[in-house]
Structure formats: C-alpha cells, structure tokens
N, C-alpha and C. Protein backbone atom coordinates (compact mmCIF):
# COMPACT_ATOMS: atom_id res chain seq x y z
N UNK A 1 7.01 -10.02 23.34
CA UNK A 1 6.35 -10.15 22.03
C UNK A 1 7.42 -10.44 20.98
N UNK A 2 7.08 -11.18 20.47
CA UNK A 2 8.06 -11.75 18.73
C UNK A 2 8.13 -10.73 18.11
N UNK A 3 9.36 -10.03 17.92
CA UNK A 3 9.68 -8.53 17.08
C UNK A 3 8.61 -8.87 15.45
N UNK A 4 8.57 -10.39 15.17
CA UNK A 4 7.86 -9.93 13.58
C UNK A 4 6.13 -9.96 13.83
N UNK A 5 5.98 -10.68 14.79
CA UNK A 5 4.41 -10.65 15.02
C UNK A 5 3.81 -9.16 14.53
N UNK A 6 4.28 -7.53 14.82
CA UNK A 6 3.67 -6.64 14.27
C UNK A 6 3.69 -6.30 12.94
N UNK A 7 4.34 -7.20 12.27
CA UNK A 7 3.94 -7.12 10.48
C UNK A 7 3.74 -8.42 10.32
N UNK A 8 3.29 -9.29 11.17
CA UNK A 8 2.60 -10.10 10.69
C UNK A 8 1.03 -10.30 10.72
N UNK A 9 0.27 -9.84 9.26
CA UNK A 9 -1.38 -9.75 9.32
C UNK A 9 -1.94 -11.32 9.46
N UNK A 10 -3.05 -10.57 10.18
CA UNK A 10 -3.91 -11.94 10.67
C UNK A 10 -5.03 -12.02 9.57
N UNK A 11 -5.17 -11.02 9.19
CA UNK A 11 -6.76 -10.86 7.90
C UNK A 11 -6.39 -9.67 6.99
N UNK A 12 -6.50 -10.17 6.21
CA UNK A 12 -6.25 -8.74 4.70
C UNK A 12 -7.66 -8.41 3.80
N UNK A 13 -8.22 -7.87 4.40
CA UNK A 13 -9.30 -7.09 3.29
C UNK A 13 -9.33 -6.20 2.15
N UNK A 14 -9.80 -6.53 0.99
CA UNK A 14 -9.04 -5.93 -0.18
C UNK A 14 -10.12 -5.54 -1.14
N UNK A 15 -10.29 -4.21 -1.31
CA UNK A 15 -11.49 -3.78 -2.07
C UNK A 15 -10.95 -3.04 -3.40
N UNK A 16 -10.66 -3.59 -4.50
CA UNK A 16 -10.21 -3.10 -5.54
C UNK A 16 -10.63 -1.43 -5.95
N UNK A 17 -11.57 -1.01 -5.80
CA UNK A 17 -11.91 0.37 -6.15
C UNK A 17 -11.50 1.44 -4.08
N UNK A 18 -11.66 0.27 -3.43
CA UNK A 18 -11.18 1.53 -1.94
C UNK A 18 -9.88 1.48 -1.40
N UNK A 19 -9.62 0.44 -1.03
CA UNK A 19 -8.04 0.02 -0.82
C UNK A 19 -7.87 -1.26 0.09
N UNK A 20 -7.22 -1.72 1.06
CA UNK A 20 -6.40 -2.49 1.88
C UNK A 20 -7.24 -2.42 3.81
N UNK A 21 -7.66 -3.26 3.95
CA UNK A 21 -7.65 -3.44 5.28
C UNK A 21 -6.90 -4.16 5.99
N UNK A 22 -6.11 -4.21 7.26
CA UNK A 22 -5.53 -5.38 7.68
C UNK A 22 -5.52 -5.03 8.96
N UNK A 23 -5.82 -6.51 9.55
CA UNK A 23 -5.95 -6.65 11.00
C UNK A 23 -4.31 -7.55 11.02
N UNK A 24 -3.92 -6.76 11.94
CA UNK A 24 -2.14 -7.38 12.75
C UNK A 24 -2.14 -8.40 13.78
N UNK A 25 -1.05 -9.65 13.97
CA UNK A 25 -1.76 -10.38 14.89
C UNK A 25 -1.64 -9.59 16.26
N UNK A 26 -0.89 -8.05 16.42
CA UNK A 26 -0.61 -7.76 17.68
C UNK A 26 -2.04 -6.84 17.96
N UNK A 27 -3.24 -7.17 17.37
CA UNK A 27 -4.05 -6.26 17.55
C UNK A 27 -4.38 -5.15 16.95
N UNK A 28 -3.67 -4.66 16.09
CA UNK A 28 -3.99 -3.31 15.93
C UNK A 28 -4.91 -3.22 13.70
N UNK A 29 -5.13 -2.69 13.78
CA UNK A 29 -5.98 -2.45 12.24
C UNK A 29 -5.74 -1.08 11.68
N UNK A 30 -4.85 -1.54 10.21
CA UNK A 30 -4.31 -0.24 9.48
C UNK A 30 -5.52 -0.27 8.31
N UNK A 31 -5.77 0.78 8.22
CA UNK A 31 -6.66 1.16 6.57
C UNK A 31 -6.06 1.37 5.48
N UNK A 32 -5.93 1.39 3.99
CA UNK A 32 -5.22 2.19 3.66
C UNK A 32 -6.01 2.43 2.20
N UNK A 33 -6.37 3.59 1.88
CA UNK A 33 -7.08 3.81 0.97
C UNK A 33 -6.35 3.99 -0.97
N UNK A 34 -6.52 3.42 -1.21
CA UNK A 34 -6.22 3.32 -3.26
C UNK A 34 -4.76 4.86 -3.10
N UNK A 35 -5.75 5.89 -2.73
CA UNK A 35 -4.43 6.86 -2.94
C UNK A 35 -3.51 7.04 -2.54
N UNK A 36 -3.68 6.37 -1.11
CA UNK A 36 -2.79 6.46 -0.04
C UNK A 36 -1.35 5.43 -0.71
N UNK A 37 -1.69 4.49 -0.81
CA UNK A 37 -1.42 3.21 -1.56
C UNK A 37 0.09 3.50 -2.27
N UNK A 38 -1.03 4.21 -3.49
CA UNK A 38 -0.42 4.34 -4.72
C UNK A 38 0.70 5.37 -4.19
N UNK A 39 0.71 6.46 -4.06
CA UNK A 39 1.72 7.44 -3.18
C UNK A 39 2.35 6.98 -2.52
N UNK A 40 2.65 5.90 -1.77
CA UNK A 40 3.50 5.11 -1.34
C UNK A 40 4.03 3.66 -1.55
N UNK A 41 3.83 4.14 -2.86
CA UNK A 41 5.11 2.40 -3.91
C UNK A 41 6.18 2.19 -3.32
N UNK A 42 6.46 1.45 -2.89
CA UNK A 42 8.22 1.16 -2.70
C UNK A 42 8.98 1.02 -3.40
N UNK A 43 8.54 0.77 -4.97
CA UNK A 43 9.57 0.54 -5.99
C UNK A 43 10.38 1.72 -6.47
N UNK A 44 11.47 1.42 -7.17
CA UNK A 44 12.53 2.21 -7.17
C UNK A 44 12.42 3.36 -8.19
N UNK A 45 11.27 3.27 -9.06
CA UNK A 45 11.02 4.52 -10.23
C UNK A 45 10.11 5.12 -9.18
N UNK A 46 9.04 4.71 -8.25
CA UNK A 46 8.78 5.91 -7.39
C UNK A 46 9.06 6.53 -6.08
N UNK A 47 9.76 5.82 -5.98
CA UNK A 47 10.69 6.66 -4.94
C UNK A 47 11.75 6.77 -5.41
N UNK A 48 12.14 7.00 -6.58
CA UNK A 48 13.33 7.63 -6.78
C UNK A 48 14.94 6.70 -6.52
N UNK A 49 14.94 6.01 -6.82
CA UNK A 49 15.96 5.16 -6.23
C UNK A 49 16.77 4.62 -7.03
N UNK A 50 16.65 5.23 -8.01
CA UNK A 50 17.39 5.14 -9.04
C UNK A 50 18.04 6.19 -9.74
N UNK A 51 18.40 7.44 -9.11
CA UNK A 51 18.67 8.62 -9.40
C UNK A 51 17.58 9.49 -10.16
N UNK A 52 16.68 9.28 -9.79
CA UNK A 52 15.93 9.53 -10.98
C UNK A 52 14.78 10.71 -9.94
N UNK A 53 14.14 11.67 -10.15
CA UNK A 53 13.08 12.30 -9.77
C UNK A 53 11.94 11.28 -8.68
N UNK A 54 11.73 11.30 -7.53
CA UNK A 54 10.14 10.61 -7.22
C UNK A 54 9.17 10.77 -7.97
N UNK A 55 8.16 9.93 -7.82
CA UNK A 55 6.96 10.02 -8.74
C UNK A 55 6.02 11.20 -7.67
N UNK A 56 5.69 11.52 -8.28
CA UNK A 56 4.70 13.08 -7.64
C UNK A 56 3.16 12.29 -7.04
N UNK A 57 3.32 12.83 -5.83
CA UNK A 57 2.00 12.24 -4.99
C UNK A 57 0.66 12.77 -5.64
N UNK A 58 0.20 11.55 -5.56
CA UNK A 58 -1.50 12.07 -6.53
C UNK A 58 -2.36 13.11 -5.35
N UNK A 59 -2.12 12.59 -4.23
CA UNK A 59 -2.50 13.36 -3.02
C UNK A 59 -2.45 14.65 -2.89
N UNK A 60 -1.02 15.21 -3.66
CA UNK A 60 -0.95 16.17 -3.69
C UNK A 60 -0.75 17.62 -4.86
N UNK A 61 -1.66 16.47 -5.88
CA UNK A 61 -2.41 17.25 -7.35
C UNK A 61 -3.12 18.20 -7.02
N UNK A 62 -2.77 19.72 -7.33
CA UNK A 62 -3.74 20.28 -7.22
C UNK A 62 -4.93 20.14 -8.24
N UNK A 63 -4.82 19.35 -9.11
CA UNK A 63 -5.74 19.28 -10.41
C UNK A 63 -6.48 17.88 -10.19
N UNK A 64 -6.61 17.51 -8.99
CA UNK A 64 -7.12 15.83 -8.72
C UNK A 64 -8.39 15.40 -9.06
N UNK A 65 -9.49 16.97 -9.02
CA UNK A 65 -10.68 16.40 -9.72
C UNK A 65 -10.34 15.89 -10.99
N UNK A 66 -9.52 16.23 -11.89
CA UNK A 66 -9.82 15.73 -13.28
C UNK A 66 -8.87 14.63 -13.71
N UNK A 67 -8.31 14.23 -12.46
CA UNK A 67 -7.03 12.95 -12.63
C UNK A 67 -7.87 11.62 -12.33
N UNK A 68 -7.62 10.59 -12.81
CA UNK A 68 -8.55 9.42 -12.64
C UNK A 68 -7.98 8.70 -11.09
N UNK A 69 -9.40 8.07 -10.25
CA UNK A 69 -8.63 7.84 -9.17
C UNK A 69 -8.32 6.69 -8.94
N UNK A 70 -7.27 6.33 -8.70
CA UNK A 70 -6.50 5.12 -8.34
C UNK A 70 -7.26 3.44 -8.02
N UNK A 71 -7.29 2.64 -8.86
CA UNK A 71 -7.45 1.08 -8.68
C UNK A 71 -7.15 0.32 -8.76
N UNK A 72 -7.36 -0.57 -8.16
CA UNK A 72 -6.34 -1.41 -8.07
C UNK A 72 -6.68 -2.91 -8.80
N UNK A 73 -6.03 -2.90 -9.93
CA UNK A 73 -6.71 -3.99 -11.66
C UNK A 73 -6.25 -5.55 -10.66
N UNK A 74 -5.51 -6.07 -9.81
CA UNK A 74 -5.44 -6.64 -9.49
C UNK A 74 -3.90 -7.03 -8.06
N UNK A 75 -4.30 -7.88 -7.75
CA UNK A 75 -3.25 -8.18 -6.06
C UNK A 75 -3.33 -9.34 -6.04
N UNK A 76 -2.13 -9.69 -5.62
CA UNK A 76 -1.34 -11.21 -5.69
C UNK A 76 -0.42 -11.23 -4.64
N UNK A 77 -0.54 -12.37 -3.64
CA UNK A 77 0.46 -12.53 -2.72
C UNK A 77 1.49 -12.81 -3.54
N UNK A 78 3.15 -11.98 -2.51
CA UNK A 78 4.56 -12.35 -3.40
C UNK A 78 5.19 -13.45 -1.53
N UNK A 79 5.18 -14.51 -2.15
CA UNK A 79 5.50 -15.01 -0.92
C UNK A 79 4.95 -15.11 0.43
N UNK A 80 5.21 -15.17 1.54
CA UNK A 80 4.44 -15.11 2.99
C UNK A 80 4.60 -13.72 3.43
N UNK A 81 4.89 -12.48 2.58
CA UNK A 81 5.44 -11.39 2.89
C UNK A 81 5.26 -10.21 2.24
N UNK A 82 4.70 -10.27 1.54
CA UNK A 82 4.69 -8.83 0.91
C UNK A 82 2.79 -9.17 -0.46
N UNK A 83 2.49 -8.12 -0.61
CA UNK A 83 1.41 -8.21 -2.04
C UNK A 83 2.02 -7.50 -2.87
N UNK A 84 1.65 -7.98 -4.37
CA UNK A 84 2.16 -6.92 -5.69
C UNK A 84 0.37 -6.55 -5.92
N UNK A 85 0.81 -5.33 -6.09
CA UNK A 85 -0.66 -4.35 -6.62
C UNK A 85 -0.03 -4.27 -8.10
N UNK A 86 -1.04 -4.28 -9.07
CA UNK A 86 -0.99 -3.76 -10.30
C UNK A 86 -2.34 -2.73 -10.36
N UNK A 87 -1.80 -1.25 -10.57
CA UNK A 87 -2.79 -0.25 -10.25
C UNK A 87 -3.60 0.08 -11.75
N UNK A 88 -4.59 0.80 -12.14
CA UNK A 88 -5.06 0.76 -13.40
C UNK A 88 -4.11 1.80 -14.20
N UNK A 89 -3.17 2.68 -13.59
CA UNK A 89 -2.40 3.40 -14.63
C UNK A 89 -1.46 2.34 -15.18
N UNK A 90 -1.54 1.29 -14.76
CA UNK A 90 -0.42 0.53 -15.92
C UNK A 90 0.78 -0.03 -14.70
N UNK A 91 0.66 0.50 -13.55
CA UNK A 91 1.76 0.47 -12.51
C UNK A 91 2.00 -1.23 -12.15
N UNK A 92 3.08 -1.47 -11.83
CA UNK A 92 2.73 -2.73 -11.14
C UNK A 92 3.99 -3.27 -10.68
N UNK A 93 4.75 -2.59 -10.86
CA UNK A 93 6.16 -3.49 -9.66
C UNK A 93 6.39 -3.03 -8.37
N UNK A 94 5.52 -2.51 -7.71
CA UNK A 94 5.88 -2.21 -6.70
C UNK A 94 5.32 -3.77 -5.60
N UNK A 95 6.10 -4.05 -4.71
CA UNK A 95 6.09 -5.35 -3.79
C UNK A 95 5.74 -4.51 -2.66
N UNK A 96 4.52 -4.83 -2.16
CA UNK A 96 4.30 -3.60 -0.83
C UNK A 96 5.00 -5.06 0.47
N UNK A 97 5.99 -4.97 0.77
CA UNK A 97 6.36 -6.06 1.81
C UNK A 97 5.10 -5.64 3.37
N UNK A 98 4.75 -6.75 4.08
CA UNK A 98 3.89 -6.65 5.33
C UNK A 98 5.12 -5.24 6.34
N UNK A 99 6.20 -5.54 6.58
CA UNK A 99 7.04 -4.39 7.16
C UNK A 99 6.63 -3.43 6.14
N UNK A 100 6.27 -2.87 5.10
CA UNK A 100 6.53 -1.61 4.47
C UNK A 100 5.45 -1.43 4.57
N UNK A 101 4.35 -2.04 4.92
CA UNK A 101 2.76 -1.63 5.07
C UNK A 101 2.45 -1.24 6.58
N UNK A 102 3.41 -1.90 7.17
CA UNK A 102 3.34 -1.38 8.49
C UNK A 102 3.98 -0.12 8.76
N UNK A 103 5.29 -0.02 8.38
CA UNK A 103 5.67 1.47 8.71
C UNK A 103 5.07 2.70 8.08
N UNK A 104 3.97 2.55 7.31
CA UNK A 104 3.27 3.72 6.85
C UNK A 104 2.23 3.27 7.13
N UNK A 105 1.72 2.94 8.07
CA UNK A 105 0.04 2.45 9.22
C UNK A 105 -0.18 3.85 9.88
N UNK A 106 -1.23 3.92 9.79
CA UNK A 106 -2.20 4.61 10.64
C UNK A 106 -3.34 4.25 11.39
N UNK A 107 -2.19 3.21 12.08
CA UNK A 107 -3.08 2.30 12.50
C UNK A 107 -4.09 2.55 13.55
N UNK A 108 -5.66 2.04 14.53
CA UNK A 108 -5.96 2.03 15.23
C UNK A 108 -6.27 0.35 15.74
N UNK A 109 -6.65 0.62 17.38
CA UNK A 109 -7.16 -0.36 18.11
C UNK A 109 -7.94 -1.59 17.12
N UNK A 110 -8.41 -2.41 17.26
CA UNK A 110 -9.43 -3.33 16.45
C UNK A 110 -10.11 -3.34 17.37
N UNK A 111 -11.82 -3.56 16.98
CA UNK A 111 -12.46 -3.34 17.59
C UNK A 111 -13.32 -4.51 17.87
C-alpha cells in the first residue's frame, strides 16, 4: 500500500452545525464532530506552540451547557491537503492537514 493513500480522502462530508465526515481511499471512515474538531486545532495559539498556555478543551467545560456549541461559519480547501475551518467564535487559522485529521481518527470500517 502507498504510505500516503491513508490520508488520502476519497469523499469529505461537511455539515456546518455537526462536523466532518470522511471516507479514506484505504477504506476506512473517520467522523468527527464540531467539538471534537475545535479541541483539536493544530494551530500554534491552541496548542500552545508558542510558549504560551493551550487553549482549554470545550469538551472538557464543566460549564458546557451554557457555552455556545461549536460551528463551523465556513471551510475551504488549503491546497490538495489540508481544510481551513473558520469556527463561529471568531477562530480560523487553524489548517487541519488530511495527516492531522487522520492521526486523531476514530476511525471505523465503511460500510
């Protein structure tokens, strides 16, 4: 098997208020829901990569009923490789690359 074929998606389903579907061409289908998402930016103010504090997982608010939940205002392919989400808090540099969507998959079989 071609080492990039497993981050390479065959179909991207994209539901602005639920999150990300994607079917892989090696078969397999990751979900990934708005919160899930957002809690895992790659950019460098939330993960910290700039010396700076991580951004605090919404996941793990204890106050989440009254926090607004995560959407996604719009998504734009960046190249053959990655999507930019702009989320409704204002967020938007994070580049989710197809490898960085894959290593945080939970993925199953396709059916």
């Amino acid at each position: 098997m071609n080492p990039s074929t497993s981050t390479d998606p065959e179909h991207i389903a994209i539901s602005k208020s639920r999150g990300i579907s994607i079917d892989w061409k090696d078969g397999l289908r990751s979900e990934y829901d708005n919160t899930y998402l957002r809690d895992h930016c790659p950019c460098a103010s939330c993960t910290g990569a700039h010396g700076t504090d991580p951004r605090p997982k919404a996941s793990e608010n204890p106050l989440k009923l009254f926090a607004p939940k995560p959407r996604m205002d719009s998504v734009e392919p960046v190249g053959n490789y990655a999507i930019r989400i702009v989320w409704n808090d204002g967020h938007g540099t994070g580049i989710y690359s197809f490898a960085h969507l894959r290593s945080i998959s939970r993925e199953t079989p396709q059916s």
